[in-house]
N, C-alpha and C. Protein backbone atom coordinates (compact mmCIF):
# COMPACT_ATOMS: atom_id res chain seq x y z
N UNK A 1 0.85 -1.20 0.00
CA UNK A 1 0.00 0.00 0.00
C UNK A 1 0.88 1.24 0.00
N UNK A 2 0.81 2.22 -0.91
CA UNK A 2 1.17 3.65 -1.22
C UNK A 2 0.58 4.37 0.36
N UNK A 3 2.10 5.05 0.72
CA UNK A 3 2.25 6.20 2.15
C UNK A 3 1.57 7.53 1.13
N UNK A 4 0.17 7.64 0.89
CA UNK A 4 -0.27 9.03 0.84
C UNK A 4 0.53 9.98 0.98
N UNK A 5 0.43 10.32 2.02
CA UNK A 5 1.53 11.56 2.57
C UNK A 5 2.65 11.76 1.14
N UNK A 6 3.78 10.73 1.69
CA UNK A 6 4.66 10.37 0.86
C UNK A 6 4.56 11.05 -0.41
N UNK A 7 3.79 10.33 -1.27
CA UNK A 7 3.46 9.82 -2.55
C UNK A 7 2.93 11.74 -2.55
N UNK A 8 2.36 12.40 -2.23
CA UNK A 8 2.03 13.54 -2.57
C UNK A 8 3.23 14.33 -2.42
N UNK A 9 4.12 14.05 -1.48
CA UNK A 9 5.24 15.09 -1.46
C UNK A 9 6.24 14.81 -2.81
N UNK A 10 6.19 13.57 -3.14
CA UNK A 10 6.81 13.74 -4.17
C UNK A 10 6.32 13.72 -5.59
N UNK A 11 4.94 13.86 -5.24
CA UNK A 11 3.78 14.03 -6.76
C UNK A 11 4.00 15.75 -7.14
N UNK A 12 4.38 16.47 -5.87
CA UNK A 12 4.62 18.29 -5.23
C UNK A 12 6.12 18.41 -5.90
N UNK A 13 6.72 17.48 -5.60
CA UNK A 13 8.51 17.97 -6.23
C UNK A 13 8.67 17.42 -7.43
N UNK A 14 7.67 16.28 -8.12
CA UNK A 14 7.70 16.59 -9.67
C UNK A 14 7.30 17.49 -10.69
N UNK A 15 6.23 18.06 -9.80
CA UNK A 15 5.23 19.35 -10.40
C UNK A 15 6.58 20.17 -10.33
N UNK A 16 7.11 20.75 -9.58
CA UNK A 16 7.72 22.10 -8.97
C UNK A 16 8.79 21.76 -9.92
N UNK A 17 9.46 20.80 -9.87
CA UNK A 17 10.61 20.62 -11.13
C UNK A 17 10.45 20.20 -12.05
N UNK A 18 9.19 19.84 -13.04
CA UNK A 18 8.79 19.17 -14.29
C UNK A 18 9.22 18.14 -14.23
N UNK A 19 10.28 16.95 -13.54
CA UNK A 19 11.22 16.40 -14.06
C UNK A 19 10.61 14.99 -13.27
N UNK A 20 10.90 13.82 -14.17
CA UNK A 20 10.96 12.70 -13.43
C UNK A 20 12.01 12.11 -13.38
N UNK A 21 13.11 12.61 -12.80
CA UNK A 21 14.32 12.13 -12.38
C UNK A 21 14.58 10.71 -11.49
N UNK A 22 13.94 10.95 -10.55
CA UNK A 22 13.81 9.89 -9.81
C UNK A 22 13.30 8.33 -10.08
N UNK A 23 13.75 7.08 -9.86
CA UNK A 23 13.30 6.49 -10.48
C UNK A 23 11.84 5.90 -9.61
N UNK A 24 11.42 6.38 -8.23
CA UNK A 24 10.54 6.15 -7.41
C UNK A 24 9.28 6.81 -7.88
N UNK A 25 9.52 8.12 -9.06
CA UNK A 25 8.37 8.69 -9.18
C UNK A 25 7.53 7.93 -10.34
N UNK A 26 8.46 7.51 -11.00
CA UNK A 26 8.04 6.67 -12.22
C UNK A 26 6.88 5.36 -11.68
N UNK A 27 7.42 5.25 -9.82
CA UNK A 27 5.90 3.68 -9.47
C UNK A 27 4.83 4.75 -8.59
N UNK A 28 5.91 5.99 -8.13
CA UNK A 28 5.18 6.68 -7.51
C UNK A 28 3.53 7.08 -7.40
N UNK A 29 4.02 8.00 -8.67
CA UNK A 29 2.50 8.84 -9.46
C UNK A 29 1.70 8.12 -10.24
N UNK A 30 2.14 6.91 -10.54
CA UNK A 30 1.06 5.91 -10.90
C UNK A 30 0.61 5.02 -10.10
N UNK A 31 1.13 5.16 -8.71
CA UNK A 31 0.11 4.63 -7.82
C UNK A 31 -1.13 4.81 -7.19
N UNK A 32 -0.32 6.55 -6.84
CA UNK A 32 -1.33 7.76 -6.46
C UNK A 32 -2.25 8.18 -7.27
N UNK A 33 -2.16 8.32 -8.86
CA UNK A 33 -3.27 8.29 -9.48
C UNK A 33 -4.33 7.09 -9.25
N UNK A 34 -3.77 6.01 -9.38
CA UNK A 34 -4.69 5.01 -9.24
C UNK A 34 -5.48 4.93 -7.86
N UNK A 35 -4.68 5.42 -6.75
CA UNK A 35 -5.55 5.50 -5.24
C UNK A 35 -6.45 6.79 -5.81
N UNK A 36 -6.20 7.79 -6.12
CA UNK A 36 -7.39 8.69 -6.43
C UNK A 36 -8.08 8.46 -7.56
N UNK A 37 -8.01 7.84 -8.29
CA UNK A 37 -8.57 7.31 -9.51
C UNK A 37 -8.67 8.48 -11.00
N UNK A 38 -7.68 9.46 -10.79
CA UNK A 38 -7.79 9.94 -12.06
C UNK A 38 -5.93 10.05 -12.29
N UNK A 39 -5.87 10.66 -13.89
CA UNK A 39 -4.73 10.67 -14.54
C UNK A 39 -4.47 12.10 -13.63
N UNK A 40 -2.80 12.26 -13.16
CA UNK A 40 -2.55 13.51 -12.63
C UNK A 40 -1.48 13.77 -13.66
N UNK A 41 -0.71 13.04 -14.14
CA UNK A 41 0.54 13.90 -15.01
C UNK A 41 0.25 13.87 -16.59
N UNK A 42 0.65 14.17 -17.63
CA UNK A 42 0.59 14.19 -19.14
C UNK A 42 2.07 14.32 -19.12
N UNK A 43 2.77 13.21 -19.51
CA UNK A 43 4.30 13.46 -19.88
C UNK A 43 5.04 13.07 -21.44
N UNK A 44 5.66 13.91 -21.84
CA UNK A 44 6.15 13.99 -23.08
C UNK A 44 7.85 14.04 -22.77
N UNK A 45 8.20 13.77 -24.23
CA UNK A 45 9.93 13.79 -24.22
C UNK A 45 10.74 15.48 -23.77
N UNK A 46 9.56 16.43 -23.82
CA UNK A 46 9.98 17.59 -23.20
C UNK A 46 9.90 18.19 -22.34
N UNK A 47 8.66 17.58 -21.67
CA UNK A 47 7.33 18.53 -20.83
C UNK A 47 6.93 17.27 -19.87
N UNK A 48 6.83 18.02 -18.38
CA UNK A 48 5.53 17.18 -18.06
C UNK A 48 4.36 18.36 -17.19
N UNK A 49 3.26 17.76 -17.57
CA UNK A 49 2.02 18.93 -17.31
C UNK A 49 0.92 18.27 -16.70
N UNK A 50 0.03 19.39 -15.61
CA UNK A 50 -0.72 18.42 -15.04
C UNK A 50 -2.15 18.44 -15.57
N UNK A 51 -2.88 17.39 -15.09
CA UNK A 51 -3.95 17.46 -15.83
C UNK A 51 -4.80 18.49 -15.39
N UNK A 52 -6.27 18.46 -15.97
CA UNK A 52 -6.97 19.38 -15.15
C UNK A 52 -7.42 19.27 -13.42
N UNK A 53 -7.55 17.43 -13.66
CA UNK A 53 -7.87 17.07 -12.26
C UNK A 53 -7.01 16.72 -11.30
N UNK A 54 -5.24 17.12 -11.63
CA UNK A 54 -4.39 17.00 -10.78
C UNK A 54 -3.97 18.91 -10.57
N UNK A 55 -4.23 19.67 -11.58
CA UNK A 55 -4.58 21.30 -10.67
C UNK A 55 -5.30 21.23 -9.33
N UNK A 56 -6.63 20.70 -9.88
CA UNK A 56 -7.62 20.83 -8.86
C UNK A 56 -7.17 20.04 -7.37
N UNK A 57 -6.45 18.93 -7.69
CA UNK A 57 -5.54 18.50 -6.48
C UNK A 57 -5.04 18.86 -5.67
């Protein structure tokens, strides 16, 4: 089971740095989407952006 907490602080430091550097965020934010049940990131080879329902997050 995904540490909430956790999983948002570092859902907060991928937003703030665009970047998925880490290789924890890569099981991270697809966990946490799935506990909240919607898509939060849109990621491309340049960009990553959030959705509408991870703003509202």
């Amino acid at each position: 089971m995904i540490d909430r907490v956790q999983a948002m602080r570092i859902f907060v430091r991928i937003v703030d740095t665009s970047s998925f550097t880490r290789a924890t965020a890569t099981t991270i934010v697809p966990a946490l989407a799935s506990l909240l049940g919607v898509q939060l990131l849109v990621r491309t080879i340049r960009k990553v952006t959030l959705t509408a329902e991870a703003a509202a997050y």
